[in-house]
N, C-alpha and C. Protein backbone atom coordinates (compact mmCIF):
# COMPACT_ATOMS: atom_id res chain seq x y z
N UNK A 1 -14.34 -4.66 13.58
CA UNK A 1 -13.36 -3.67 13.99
C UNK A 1 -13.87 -2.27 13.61
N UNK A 2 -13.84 -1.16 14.31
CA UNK A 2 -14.56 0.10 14.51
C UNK A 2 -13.31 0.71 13.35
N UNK A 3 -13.81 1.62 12.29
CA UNK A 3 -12.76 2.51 11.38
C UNK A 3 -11.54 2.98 11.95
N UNK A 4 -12.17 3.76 13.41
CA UNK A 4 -11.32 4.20 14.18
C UNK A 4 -9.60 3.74 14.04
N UNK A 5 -10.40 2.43 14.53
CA UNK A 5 -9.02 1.09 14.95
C UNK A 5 -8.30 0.84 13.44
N UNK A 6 -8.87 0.75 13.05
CA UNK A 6 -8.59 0.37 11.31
C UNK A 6 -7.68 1.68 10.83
N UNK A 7 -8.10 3.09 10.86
CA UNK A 7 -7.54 3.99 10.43
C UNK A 7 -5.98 4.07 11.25
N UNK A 8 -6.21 3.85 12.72
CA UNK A 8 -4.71 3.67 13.27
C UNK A 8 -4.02 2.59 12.65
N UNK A 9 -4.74 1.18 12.53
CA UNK A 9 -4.00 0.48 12.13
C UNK A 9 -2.84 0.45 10.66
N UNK A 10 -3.77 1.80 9.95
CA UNK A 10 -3.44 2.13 8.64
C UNK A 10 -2.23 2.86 8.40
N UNK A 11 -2.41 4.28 9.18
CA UNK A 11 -1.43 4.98 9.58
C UNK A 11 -0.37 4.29 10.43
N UNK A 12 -0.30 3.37 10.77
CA UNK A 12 0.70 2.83 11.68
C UNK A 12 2.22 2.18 10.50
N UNK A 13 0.87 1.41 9.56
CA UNK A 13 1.71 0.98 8.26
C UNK A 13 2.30 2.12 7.38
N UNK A 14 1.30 3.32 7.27
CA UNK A 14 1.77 4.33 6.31
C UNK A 14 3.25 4.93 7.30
N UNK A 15 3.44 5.04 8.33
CA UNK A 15 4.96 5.36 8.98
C UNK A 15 5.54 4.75 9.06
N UNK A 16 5.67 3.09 9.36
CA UNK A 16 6.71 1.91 8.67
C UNK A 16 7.25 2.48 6.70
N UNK A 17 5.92 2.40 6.46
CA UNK A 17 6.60 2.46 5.01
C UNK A 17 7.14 4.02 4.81
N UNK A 18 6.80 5.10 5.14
CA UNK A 18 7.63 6.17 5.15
C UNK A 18 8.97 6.29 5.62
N UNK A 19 9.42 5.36 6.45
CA UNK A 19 10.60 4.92 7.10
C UNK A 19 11.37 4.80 6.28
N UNK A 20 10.70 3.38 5.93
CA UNK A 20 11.62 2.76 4.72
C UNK A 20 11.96 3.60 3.49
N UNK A 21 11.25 3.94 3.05
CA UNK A 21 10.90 5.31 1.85
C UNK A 21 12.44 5.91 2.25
N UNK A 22 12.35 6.35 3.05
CA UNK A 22 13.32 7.57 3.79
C UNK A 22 14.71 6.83 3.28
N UNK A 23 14.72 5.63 4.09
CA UNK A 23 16.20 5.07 4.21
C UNK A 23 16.09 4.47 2.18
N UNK A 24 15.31 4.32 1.72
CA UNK A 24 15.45 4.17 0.17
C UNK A 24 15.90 5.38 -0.68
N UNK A 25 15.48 6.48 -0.13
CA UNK A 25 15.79 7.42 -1.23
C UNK A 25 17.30 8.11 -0.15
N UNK A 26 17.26 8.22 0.82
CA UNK A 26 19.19 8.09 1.25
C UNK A 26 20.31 7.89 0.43
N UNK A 27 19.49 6.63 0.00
CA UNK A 27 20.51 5.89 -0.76
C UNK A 27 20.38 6.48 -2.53
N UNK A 28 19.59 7.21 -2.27
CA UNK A 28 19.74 8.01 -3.78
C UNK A 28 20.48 9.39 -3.37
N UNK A 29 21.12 9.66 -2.57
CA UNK A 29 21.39 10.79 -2.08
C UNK A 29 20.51 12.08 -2.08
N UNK A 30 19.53 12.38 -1.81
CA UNK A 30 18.55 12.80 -1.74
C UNK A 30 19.18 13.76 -0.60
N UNK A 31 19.25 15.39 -0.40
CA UNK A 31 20.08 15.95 0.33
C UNK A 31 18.49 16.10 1.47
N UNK A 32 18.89 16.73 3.23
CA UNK A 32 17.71 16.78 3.64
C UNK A 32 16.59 17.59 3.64
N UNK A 33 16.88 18.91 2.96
CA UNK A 33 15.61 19.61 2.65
C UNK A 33 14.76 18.82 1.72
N UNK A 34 15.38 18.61 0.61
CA UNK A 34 14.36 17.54 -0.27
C UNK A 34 13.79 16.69 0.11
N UNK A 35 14.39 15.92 1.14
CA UNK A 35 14.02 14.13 1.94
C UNK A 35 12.82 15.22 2.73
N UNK A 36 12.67 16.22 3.72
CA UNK A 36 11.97 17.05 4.36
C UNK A 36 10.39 16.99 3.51
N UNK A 37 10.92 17.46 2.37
CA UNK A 37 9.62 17.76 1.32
C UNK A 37 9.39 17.03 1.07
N UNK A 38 9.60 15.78 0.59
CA UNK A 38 8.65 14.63 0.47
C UNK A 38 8.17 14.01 1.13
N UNK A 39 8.80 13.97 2.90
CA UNK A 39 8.40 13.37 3.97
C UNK A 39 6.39 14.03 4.15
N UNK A 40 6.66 15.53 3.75
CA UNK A 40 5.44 15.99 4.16
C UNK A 40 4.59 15.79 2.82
N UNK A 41 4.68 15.36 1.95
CA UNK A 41 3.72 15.06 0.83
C UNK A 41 2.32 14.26 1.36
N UNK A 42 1.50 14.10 0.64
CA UNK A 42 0.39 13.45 1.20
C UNK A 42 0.58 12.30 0.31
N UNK A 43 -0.49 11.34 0.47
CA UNK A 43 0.28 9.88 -0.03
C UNK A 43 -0.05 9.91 -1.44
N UNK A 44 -1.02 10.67 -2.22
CA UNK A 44 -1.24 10.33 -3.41
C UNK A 44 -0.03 11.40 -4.18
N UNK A 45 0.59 12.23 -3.78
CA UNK A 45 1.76 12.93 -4.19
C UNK A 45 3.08 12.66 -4.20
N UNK A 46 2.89 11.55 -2.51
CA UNK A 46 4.20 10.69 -2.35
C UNK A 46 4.01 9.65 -4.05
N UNK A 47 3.05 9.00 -4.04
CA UNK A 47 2.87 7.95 -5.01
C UNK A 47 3.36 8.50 -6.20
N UNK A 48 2.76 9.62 -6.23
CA UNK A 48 3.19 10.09 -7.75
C UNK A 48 4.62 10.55 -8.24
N UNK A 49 5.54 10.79 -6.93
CA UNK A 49 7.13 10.82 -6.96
C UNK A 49 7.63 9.57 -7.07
N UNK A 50 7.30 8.83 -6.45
CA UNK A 50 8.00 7.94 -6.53
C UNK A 50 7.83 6.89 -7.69
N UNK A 51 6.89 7.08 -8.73
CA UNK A 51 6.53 6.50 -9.59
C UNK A 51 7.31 7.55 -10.42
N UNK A 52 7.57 8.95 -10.51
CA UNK A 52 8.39 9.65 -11.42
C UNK A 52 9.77 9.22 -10.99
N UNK A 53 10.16 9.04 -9.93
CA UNK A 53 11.75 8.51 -9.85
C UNK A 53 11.75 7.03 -9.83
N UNK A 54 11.07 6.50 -10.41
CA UNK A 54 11.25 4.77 -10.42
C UNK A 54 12.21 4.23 -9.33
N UNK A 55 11.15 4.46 -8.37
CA UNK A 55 11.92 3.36 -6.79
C UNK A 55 11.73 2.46 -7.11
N UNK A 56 13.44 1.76 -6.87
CA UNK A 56 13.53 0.65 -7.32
C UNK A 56 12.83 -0.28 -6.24
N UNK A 57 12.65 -0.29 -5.06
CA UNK A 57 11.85 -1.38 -4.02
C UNK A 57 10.43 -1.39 -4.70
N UNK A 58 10.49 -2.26 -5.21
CA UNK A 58 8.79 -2.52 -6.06
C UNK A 58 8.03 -3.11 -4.93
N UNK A 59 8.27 -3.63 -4.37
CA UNK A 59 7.22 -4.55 -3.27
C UNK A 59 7.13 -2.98 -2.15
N UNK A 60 7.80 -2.25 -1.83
CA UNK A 60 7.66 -0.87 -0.93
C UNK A 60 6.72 -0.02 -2.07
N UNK A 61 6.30 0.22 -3.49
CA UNK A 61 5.88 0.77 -3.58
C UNK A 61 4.29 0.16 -3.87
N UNK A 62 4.67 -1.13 -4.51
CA UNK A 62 3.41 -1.79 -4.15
C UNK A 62 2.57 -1.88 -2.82
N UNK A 63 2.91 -1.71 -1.65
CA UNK A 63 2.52 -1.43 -0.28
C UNK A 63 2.13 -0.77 -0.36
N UNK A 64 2.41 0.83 -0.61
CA UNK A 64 2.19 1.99 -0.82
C UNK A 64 0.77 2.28 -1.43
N UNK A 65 0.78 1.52 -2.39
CA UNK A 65 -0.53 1.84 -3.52
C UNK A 65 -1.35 1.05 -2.69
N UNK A 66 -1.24 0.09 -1.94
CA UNK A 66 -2.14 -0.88 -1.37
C UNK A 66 -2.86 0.01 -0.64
N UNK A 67 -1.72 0.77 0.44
CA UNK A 67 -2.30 1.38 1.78
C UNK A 67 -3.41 2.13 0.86
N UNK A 68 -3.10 3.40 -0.04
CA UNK A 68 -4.03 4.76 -0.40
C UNK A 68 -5.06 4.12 -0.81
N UNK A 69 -5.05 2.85 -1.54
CA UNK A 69 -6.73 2.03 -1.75
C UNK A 69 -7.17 1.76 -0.48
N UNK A 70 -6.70 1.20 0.31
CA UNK A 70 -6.82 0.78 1.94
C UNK A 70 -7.85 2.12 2.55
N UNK A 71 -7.29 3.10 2.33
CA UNK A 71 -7.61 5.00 2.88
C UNK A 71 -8.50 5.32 2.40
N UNK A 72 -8.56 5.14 0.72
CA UNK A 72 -9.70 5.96 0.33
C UNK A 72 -10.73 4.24 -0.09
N UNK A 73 -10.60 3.76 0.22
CA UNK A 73 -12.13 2.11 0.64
C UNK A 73 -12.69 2.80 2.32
N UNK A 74 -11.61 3.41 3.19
CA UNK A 74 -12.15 3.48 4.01
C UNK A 74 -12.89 4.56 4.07
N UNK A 75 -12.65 5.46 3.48
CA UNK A 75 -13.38 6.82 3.24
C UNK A 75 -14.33 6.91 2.76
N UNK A 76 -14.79 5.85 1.62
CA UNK A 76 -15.55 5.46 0.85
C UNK A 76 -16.68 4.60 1.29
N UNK A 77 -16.23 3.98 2.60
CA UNK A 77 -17.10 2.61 3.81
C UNK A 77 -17.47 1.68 2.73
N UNK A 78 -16.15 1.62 2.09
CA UNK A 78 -16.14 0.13 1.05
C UNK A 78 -14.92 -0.70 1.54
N UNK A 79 -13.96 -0.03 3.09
CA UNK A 79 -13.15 -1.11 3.14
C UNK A 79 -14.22 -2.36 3.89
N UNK A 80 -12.86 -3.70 3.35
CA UNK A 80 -13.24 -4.93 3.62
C UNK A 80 -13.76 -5.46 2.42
N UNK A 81 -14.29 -4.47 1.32
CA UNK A 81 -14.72 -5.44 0.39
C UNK A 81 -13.86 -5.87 -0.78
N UNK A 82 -14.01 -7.00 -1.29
CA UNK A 82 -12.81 -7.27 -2.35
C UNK A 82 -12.72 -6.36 -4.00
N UNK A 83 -12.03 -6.25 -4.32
CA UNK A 83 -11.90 -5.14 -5.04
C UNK A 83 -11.97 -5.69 -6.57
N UNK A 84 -12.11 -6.70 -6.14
CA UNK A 84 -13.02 -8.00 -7.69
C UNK A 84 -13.80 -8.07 -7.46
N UNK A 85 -14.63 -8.97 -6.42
CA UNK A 85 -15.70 -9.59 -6.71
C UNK A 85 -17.17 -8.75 -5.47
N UNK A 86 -16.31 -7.54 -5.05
CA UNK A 86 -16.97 -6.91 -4.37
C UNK A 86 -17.85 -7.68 -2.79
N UNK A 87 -17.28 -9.03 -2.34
CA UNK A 87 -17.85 -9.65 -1.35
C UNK A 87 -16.79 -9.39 -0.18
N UNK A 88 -17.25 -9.61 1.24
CA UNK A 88 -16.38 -9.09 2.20
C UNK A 88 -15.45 -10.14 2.08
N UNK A 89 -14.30 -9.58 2.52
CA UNK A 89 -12.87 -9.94 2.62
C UNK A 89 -12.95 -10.71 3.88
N UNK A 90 -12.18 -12.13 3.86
CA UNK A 90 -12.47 -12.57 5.09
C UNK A 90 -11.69 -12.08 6.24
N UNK A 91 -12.57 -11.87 7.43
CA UNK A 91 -11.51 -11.01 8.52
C UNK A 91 -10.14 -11.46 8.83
N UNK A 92 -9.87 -12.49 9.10
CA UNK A 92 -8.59 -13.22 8.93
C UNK A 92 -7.52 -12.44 8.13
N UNK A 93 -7.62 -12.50 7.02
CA UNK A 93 -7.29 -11.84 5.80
C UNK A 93 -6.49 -10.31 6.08
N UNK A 94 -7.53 -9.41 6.68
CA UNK A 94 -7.55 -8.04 7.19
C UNK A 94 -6.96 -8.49 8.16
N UNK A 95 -7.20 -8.88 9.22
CA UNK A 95 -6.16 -9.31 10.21
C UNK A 95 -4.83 -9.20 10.06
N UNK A 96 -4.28 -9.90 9.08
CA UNK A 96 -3.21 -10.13 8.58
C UNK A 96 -2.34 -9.18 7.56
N UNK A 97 -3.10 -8.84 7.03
CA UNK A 97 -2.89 -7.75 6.20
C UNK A 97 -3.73 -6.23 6.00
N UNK A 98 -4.06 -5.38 7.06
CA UNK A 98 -5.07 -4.27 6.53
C UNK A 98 -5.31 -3.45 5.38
N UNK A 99 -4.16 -3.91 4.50
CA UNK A 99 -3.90 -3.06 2.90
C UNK A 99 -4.77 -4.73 2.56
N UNK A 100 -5.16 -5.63 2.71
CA UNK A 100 -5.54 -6.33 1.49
C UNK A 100 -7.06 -6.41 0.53
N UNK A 101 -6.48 -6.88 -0.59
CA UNK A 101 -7.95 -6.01 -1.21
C UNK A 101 -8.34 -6.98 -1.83
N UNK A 102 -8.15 -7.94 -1.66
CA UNK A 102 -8.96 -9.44 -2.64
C UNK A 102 -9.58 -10.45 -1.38
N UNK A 103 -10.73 -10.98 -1.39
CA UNK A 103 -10.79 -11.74 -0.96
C UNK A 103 -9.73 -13.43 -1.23
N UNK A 104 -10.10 -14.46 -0.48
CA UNK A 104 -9.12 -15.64 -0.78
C UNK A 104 -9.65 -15.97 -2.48
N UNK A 105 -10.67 -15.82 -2.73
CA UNK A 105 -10.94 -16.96 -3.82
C UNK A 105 -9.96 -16.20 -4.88
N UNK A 106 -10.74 -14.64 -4.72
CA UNK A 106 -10.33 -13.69 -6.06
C UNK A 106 -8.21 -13.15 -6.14
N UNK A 107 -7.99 -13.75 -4.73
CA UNK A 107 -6.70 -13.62 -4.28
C UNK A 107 -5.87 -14.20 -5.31
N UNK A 108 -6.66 -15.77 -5.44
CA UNK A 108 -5.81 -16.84 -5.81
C UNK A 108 -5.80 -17.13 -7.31
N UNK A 109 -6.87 -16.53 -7.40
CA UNK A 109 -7.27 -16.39 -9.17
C UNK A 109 -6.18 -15.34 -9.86
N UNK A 110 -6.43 -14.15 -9.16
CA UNK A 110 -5.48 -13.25 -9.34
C UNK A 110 -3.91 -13.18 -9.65
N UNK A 111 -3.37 -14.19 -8.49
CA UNK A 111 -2.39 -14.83 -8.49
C UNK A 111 -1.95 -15.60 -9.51
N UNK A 112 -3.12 -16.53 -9.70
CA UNK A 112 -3.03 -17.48 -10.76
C UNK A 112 -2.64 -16.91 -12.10
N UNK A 113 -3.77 -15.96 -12.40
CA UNK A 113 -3.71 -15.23 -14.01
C UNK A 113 -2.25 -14.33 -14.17
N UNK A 114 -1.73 -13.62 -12.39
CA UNK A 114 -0.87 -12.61 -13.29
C UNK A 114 0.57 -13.08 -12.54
N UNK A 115 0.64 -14.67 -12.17
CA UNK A 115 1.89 -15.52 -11.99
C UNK A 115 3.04 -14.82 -12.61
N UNK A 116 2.98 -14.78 -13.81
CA UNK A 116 4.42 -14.85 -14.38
C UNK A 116 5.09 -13.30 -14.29
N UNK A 117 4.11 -12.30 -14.50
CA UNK A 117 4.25 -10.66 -13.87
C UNK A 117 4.59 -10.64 -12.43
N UNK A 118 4.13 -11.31 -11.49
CA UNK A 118 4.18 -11.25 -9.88
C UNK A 118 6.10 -11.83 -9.70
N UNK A 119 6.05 -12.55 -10.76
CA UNK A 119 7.44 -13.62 -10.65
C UNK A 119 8.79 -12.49 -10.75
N UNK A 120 8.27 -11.62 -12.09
CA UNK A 120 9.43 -10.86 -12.64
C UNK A 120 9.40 -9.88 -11.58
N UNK A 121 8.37 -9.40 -10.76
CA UNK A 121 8.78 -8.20 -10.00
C UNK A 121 9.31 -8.70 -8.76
N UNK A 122 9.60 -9.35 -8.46
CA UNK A 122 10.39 -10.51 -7.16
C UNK A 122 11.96 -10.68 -7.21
């Protein structure tokens, strides 16, 4: 898959999750000049608000952090590789997920070791 395609595919996710973002902090009453100003933040500034206001959607902000590794691997022409064991990610994988950053083996290991942390944020 050409970056090109990959970078749309990226940005496509980064405006789903800005969506959501939007309709999350609503619900903090967030008036709309403010909702305005964060809409235009760039993502490592979005990240860093929303880690100062502890959004509560942990799996939306975990996405979040996924995508800007996703952005800057691609910037870097290190996406696709796993972010453990440094071997390509199987395409399947990317297919399925374009934020993902483990290959299967290092996926499952990962999984394995930080089970009971993955459990509580669920």
């Amino acid at each position: 898959m050409k970056n090109q395609d990959i970078r749309a595919q990226l940005s496509q996710i980064e405006a789903e999750l800005r969506a959501k973002i939007k309709l999350e902090l609503l619900q903090h009453h967030i008036d709309n000049q403010q909702l305005n100003t964060i809409q235009q933040m760039d993502l490592s500034n979005l990240i860093d608000y929303l880690s100062e206001i502890k959004l509560p959607d942990t799996c939306l902000f975990e996405r979040l952090m996924r995508l800007d590794a996703a952005i800057c691997q691609l910037d870097l022409g290190l996406y696709g590789l796993c972010s453990d064991c440094e071997s390509e990610i199987e395409a399947s994988r990317l297919q399925d997920d374009p934020t993902e950053q483990r290959c299967s083996v290092c996926a499952s290991r990962y999984q394995q070791e930080h089970r009971h942390e993955l459990r509580l944020n669920h």
